[in-house]
C-alpha atoms as a PDB file:
ATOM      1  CA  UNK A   1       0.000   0.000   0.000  1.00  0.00           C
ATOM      2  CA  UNK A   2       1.688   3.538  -1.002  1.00  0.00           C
ATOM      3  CA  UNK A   3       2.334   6.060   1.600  1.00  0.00           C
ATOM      4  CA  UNK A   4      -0.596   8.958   0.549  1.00  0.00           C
ATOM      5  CA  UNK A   5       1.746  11.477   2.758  1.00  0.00           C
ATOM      6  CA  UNK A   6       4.694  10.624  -0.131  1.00  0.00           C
ATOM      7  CA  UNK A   7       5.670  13.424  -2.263  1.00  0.00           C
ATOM      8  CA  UNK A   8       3.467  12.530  -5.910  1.00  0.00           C
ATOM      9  CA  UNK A   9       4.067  14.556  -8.948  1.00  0.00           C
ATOM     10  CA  UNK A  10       0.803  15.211 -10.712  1.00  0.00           C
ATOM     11  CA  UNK A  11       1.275  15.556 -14.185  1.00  0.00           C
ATOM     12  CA  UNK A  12      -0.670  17.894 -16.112  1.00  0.00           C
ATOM     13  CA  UNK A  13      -1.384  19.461 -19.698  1.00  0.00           C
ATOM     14  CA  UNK A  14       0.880  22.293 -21.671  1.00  0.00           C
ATOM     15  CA  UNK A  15       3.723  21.233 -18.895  1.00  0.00           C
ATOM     16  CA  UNK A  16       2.512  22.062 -15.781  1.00  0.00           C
ATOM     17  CA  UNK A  17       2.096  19.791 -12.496  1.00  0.00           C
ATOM     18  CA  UNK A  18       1.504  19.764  -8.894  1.00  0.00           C
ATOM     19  CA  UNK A  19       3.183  18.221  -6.214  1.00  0.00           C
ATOM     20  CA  UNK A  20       0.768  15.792  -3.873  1.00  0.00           C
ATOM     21  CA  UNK A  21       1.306  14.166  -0.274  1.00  0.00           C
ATOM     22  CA  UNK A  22       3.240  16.196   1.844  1.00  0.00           C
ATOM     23  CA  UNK A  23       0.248  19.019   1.881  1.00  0.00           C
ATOM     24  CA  UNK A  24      -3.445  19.083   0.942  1.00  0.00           C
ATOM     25  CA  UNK A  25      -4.541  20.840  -2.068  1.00  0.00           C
ATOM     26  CA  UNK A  26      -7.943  22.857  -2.934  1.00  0.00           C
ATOM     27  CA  UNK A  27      -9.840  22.421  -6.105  1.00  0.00           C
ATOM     28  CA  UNK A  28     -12.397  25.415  -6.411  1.00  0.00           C
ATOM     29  CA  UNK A  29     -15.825  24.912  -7.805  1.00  0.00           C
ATOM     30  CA  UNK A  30     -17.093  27.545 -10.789  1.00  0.00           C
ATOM     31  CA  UNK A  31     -20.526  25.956 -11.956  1.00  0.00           C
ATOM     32  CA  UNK A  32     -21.116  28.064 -15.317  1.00  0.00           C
ATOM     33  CA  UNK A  33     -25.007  26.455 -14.841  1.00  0.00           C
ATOM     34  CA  UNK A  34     -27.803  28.231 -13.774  1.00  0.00           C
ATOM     35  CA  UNK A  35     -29.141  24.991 -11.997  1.00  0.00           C
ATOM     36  CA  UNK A  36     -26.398  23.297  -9.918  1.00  0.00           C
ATOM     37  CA  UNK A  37     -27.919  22.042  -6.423  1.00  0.00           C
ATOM     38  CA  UNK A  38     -26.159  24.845  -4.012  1.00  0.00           C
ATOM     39  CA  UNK A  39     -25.036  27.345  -6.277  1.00  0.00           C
ATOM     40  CA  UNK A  40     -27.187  27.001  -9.502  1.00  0.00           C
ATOM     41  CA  UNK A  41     -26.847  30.739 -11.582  1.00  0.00           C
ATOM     42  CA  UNK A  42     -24.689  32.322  -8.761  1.00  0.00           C
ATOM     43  CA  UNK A  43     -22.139  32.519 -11.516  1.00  0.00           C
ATOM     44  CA  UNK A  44     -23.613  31.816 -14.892  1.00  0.00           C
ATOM     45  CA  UNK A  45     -22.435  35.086 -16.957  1.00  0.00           C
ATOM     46  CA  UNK A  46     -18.917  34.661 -17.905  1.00  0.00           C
ATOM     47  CA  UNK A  47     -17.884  37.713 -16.310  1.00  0.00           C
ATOM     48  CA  UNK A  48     -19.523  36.040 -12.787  1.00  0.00           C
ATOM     49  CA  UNK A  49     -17.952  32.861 -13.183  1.00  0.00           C
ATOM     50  CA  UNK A  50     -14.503  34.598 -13.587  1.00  0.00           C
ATOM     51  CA  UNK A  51     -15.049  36.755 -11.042  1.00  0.00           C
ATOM     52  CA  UNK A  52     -15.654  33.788  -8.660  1.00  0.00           C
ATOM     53  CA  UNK A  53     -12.781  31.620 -10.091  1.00  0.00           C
ATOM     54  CA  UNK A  54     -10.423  35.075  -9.272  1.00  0.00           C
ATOM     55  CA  UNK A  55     -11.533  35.215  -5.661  1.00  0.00           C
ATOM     56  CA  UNK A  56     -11.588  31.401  -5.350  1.00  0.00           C
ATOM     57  CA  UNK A  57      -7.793  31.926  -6.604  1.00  0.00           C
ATOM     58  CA  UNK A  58      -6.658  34.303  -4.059  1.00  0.00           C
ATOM     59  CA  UNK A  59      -8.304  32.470  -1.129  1.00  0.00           C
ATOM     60  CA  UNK A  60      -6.383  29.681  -1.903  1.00  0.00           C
ATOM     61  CA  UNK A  61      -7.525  27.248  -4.516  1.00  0.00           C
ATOM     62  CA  UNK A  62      -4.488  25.774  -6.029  1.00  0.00           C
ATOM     63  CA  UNK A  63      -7.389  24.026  -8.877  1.00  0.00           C
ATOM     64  CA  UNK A  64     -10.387  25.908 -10.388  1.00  0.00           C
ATOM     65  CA  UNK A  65     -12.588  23.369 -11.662  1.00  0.00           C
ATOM     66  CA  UNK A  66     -15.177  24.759 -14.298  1.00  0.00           C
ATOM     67  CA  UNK A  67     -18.262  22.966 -15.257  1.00  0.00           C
ATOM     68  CA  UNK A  68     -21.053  23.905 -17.650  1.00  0.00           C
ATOM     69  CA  UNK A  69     -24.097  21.052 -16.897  1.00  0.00           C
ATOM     70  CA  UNK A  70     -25.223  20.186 -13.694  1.00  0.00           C
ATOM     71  CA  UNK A  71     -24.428  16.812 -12.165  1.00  0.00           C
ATOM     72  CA  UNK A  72     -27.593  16.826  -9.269  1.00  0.00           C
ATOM     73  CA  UNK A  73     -29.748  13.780 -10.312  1.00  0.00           C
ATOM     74  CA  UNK A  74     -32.642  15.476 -11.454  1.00  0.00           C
ATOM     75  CA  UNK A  75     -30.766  18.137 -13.971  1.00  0.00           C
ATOM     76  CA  UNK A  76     -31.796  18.950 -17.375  1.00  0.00           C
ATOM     77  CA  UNK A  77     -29.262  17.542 -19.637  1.00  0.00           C
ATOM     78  CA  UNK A  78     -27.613  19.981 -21.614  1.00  0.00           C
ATOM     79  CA  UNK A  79     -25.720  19.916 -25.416  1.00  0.00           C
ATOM     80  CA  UNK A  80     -22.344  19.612 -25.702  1.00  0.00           C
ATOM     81  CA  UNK A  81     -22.701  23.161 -27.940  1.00  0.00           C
ATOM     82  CA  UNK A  82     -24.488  24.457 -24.959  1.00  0.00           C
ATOM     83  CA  UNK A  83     -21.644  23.334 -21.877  1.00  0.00           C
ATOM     84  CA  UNK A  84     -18.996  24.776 -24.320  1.00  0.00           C
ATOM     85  CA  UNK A  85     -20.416  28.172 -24.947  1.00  0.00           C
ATOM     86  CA  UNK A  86     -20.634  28.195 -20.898  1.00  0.00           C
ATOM     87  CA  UNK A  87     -17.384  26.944 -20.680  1.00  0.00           C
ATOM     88  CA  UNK A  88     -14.321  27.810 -23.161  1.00  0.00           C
ATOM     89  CA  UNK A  89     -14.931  31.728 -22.531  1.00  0.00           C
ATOM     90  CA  UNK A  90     -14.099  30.950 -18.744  1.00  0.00           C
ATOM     91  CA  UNK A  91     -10.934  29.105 -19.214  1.00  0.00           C
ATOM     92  CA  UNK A  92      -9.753  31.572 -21.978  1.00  0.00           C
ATOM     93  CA  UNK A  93      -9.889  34.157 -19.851  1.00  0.00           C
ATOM     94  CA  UNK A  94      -8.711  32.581 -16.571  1.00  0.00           C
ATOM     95  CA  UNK A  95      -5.678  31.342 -19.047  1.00  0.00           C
ATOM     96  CA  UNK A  96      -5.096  35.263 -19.403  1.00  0.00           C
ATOM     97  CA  UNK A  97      -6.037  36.266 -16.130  1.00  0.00           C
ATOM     98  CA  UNK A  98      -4.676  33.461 -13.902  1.00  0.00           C
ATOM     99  CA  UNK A  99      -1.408  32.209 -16.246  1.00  0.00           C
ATOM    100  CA  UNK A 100       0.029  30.501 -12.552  1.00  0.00           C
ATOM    101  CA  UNK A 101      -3.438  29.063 -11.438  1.00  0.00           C
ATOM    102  CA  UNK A 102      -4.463  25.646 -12.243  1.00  0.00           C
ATOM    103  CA  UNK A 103      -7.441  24.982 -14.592  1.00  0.00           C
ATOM    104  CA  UNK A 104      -9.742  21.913 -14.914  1.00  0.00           C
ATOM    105  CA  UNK A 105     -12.689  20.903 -17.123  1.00  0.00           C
ATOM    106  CA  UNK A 106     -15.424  19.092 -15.410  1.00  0.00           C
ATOM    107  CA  UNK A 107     -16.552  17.269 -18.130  1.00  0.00           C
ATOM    108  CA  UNK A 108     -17.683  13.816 -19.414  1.00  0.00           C
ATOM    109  CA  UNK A 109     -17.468  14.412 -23.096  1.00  0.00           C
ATOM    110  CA  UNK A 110     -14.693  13.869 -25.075  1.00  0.00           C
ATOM    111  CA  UNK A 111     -15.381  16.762 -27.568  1.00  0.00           C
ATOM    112  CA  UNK A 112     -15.595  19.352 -24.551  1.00  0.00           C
ATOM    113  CA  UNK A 113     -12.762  17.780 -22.937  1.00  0.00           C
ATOM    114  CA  UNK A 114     -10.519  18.292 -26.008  1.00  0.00           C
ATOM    115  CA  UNK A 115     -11.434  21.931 -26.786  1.00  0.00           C
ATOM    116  CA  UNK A 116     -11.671  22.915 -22.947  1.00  0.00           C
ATOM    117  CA  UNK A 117      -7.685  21.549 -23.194  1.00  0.00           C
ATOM    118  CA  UNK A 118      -6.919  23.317 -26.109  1.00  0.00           C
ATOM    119  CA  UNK A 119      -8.564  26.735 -24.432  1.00  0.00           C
ATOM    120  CA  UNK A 120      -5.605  26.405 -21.866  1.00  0.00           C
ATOM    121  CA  UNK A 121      -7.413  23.755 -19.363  1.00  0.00           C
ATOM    122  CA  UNK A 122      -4.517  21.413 -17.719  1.00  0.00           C
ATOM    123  CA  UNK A 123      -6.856  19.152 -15.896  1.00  0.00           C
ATOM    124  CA  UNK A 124     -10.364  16.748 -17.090  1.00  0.00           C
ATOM    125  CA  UNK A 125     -12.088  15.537 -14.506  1.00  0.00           C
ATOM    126  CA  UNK A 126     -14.947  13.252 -15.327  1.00  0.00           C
ATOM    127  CA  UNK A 127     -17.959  12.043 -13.066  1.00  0.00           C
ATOM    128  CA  UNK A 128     -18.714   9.221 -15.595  1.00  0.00           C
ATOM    129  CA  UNK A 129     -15.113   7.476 -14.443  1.00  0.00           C
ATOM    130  CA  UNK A 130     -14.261   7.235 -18.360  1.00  0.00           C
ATOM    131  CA  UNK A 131     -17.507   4.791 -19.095  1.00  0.00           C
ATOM    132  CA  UNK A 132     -19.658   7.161 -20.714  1.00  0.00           C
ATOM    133  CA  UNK A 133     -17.333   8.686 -23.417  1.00  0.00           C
ATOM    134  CA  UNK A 134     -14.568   6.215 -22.993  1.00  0.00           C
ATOM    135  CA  UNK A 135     -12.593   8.645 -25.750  1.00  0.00           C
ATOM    136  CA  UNK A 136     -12.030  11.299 -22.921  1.00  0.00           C
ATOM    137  CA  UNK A 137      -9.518   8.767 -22.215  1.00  0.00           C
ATOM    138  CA  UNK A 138      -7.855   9.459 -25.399  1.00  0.00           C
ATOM    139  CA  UNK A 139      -8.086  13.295 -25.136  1.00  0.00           C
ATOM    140  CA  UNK A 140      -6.085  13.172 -21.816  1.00  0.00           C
ATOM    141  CA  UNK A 141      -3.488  11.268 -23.273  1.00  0.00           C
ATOM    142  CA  UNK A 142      -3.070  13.031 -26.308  1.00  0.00           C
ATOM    143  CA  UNK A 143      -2.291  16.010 -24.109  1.00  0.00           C
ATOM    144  CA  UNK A 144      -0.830  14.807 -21.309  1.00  0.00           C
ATOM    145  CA  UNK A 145      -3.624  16.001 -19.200  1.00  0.00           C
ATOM    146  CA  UNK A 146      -4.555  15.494 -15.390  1.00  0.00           C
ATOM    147  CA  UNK A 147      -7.116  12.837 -15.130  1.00  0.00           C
ATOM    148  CA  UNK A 148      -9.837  13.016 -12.332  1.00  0.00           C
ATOM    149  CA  UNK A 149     -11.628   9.410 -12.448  1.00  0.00           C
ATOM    150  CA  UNK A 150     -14.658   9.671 -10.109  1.00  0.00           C
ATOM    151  CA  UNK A 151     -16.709   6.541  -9.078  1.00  0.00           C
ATOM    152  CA  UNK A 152     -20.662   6.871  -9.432  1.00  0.00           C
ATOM    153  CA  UNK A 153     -23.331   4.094  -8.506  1.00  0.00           C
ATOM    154  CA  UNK A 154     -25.118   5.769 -11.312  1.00  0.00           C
ATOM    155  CA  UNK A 155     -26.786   3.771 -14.062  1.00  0.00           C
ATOM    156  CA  UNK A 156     -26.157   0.523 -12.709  1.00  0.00           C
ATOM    157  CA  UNK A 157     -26.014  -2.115 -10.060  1.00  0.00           C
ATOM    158  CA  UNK A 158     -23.349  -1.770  -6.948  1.00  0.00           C
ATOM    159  CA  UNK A 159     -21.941  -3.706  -5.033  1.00  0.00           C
ATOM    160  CA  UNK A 160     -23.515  -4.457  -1.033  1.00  0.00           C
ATOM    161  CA  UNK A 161     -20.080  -3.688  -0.169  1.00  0.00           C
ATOM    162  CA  UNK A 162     -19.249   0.229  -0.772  1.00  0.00           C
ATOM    163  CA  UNK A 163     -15.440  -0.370  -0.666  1.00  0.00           C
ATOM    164  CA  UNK A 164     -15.750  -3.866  -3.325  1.00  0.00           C
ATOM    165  CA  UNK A 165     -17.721  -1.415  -5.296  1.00  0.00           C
ATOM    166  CA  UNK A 166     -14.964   1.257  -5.800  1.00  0.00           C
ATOM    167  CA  UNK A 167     -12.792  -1.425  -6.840  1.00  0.00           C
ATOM    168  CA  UNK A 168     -14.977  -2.726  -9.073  1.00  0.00           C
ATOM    169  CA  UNK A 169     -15.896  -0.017 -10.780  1.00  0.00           C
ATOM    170  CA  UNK A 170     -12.610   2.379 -10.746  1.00  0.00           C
ATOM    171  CA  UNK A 171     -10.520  -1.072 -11.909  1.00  0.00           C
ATOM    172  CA  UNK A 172     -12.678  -1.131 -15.373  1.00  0.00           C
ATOM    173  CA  UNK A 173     -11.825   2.911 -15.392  1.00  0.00           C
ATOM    174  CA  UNK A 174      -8.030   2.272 -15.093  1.00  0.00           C
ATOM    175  CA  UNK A 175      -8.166  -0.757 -17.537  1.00  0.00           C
ATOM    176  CA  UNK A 176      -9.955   1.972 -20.092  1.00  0.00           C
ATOM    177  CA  UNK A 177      -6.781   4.482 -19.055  1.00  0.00           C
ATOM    178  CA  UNK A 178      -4.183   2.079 -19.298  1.00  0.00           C
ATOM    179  CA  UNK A 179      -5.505   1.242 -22.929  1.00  0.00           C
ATOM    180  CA  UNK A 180      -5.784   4.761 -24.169  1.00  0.00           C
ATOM    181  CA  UNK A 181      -1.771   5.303 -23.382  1.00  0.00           C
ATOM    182  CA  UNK A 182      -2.546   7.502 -20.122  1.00  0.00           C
ATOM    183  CA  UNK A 183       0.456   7.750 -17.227  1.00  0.00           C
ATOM    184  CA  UNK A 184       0.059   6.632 -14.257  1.00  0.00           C
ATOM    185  CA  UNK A 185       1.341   9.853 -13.207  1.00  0.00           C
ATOM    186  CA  UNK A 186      -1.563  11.782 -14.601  1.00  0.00           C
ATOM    187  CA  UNK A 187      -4.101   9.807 -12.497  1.00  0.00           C
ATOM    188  CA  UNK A 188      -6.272  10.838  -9.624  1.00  0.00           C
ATOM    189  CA  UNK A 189      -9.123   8.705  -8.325  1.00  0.00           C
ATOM    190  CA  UNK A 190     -12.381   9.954  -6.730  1.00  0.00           C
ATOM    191  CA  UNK A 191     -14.717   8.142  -4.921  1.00  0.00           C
ATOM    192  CA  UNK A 192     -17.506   9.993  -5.918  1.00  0.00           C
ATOM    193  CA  UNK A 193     -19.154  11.064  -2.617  1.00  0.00           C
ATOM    194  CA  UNK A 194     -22.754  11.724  -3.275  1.00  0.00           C
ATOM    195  CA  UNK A 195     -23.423  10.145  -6.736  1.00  0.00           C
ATOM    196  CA  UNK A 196     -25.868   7.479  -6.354  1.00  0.00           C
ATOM    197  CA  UNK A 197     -24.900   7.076  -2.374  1.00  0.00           C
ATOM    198  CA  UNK A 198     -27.222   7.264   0.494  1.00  0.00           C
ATOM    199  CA  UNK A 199     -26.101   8.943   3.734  1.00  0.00           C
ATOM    200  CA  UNK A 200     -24.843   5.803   5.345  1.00  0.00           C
ATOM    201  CA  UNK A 201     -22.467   4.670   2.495  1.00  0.00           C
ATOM    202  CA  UNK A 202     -21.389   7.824   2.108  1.00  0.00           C
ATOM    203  CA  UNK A 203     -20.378   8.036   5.957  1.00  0.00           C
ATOM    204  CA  UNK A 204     -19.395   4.310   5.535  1.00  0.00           C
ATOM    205  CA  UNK A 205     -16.915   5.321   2.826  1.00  0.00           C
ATOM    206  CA  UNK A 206     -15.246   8.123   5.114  1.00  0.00           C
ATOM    207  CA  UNK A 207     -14.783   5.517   7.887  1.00  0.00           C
ATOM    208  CA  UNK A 208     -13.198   3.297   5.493  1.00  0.00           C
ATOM    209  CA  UNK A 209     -10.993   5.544   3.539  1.00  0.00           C
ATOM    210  CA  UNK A 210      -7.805   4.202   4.272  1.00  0.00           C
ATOM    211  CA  UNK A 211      -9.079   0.776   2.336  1.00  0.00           C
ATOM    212  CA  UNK A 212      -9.051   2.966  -0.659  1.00  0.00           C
ATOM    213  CA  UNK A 213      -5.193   3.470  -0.414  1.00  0.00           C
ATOM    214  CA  UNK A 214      -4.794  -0.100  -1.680  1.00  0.00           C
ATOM    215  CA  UNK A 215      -4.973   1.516  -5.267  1.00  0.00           C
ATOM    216  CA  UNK A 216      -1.713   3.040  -4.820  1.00  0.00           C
ATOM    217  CA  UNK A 217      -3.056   5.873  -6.473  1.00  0.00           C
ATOM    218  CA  UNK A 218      -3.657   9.686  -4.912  1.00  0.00           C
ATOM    219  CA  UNK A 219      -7.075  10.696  -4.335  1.00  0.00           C
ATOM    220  CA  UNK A 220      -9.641  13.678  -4.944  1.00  0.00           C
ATOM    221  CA  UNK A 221     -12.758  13.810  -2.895  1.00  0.00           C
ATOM    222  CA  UNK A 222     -15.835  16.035  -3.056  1.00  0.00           C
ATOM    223  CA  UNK A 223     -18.094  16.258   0.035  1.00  0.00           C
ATOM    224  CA  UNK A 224     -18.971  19.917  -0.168  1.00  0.00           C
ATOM    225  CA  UNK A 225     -22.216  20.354   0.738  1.00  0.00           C
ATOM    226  CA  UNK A 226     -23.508  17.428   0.035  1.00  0.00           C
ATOM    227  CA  UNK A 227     -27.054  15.920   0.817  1.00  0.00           C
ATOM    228  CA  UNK A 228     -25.194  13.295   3.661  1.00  0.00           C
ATOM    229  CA  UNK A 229     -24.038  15.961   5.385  1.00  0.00           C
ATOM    230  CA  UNK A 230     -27.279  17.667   5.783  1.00  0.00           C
ATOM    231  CA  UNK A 231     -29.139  14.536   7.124  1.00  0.00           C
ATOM    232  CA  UNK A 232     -26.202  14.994   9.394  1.00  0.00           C
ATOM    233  CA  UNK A 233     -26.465  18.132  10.400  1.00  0.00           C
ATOM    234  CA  UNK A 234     -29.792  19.069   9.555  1.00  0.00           C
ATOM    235  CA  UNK A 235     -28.311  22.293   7.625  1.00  0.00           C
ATOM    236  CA  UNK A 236     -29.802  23.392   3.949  1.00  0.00           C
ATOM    237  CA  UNK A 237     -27.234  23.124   1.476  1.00  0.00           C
ATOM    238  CA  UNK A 238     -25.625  26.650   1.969  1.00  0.00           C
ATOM    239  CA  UNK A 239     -25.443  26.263   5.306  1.00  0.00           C
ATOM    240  CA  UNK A 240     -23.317  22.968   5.074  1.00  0.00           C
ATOM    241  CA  UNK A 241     -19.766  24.541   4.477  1.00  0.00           C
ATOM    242  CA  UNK A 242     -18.315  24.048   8.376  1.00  0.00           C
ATOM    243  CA  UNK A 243     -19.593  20.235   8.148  1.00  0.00           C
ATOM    244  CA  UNK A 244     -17.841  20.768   4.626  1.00  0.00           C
ATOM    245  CA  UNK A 245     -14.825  21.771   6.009  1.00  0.00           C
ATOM    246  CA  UNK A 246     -14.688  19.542   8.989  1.00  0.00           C
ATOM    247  CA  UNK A 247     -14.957  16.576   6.474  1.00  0.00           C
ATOM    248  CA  UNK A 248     -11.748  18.224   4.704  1.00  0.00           C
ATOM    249  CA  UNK A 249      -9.701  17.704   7.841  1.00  0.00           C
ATOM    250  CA  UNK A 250     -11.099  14.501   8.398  1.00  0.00           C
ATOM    251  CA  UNK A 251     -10.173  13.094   4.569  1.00  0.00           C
ATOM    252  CA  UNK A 252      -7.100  15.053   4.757  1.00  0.00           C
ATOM    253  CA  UNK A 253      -5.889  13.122   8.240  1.00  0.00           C
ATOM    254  CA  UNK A 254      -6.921   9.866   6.353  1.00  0.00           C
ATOM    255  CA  UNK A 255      -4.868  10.168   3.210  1.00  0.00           C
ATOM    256  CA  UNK A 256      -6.855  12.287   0.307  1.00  0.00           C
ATOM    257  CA  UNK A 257      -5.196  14.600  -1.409  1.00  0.00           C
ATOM    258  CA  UNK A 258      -7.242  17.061  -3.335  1.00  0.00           C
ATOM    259  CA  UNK A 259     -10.479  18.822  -2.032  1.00  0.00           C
ATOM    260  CA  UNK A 260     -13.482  20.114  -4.182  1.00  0.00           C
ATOM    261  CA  UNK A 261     -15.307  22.902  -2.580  1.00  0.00           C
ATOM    262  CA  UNK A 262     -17.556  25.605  -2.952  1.00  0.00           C
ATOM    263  CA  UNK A 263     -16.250  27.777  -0.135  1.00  0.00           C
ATOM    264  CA  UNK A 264     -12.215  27.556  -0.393  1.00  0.00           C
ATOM    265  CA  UNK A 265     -11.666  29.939   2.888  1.00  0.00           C
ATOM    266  CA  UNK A 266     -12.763  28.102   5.345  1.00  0.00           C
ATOM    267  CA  UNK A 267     -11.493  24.914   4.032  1.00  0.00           C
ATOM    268  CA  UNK A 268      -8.241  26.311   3.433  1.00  0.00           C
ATOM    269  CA  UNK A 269      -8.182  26.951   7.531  1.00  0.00           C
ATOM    270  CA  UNK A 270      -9.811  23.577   8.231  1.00  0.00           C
ATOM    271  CA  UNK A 271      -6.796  21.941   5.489  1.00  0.00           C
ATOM    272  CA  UNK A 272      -4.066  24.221   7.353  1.00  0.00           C
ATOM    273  CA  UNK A 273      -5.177  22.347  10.409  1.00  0.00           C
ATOM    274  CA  UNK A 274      -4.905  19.397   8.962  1.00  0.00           C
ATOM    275  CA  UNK A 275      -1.753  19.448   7.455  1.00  0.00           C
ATOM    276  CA  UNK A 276      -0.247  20.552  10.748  1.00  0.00           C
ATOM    277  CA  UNK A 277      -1.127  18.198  12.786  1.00  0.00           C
ATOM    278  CA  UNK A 278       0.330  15.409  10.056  1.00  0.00           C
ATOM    279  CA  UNK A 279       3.245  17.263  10.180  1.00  0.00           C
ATOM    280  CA  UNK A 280       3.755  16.797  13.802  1.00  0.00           C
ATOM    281  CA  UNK A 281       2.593  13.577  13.526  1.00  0.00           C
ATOM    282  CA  UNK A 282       4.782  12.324  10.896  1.00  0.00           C
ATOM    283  CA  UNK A 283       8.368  13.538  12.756  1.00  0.00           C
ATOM    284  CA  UNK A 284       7.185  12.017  15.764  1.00  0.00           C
END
């Protein structure tokens, strides 16, 4: 089983990477969308979503992750003309804007993916786990792009076991990887808090991160806001962002590496926190 705390260097598109392990990184979400579930049109103009993305920046997001179609169950689907006209303005301008920030695509088509890259994005990150447009695959490693492969119960029958599940499912996602020429060094897994997960697997899954670790592969998690932590907490979903945070420290403490959230301050404190205590606890 690899050490998650090891020093991992990320690979990304146009030459770019990010070192992983010894500290926690933040991955910022801009939803160009006007119906996301916590956020839906807070930043659907262009000038909006930048504007968001540039705070998000200076708060602390080392990632700003850009999406143009809702991913809550019950979304309209939108066109792949559609999530690019909400999309490729962003990143060309954050490319101008931002030329030392990190950019990412959240995306599940290949034809998005591979403009979004050519538009200056160094990251695709794709809730389908490569099984939906398996030629994403194909786009990331024609451009040496950062892969985020996230796990969904979507579509299909799991597994009882919510640990035999990831492995099932994120196996047949590295298999389509593997095939398409990707690195392993341009890999992160996620295990897709929230998609297709009732509150109990998904607090299941948290108590049994570390099994995860037996891919030997760094990992990107996305608990921010989420429905699981409001039949935790009780809390709408805009008032879930300090149970967002405290499941950053949490993740962090067991191994993840990466962080998607909607409100980067005060899980850049809750990460700071984090990290310090490993740091103790790792020269002990």
């Amino acid at each position: 089983m690899v050490d998650p705390f090891q020093s991992f260097t990320w690979t990304l598109a146009h030459g770019r990477s990010l070192t992983l392990g010894p500290a926690g990184h933040l991955m910022a979400i801009i939803n160009v969308t006007p119906d996301s579930f916590s956020d839906g049109g807070a930043h659907f103009s262009i000038d909006s979503a930048v504007e968001a993305a540039l705070a998000a920046h200076q708060n602390g997001a080392a990632i700003l992750d850009i999406g143009g179609e809702s991913t809550r169950p019950d979304a309209e689907p939108v066109t792949a003309a559609e999530e690019q006209a909400r999309v490729l303005p962003v990143i060309a301008a954050l490319r101008d804007a931002l030329p030392d920030a990190i950019l990412s695509i959240d995306t599940y088509r290949a034809e998005t993916a591979e403009r979004a890259v050519l538009a200056g994005a160094h990251i695709v990150n794709d809730v389908h786990g490569l099984q939906r447009e398996p030629d994403i695959a194909r786009v990331a490693a024609r451009h040496g792009a950062g892969l985020c492969i996230m796990h969904t119960g979507r579509g299909r029958e799991k597994l009882t076991d919510v640990v035999a599940d990831q492995f099932a499912f994120l196996d047949r996602s590295l298999e389509i990887a593997a095939a398409a020429g990707i690195a392993d060094s341009q890999i992160l897994l996620d295990p897709g808090f929230g998609f297709a997960k009732d509150a109990d697997e998904n607090l299941l899954l948290m108590a049994r991160f570390g099994d995860l670790h037996r891919f030997g592969r760094p990992f990107l998690v996305g608990t921010s806001r989420k429905r699981f932590l409001g039949a935790v907490t009780g809390r709408q979903a805009h008032e879930r962002d300090a149970a967002t945070a405290a499941t950053t420290a949490l993740l962090r403490a067991a191994g993840a590496a990466v962080f998607r959230v909607h409100d980067v301050a005060i899980n850049r404190d809750a990460l700071r926190v984090a990290d310090a205590m490993l740091a103790h606890r790792l020269v002990s």
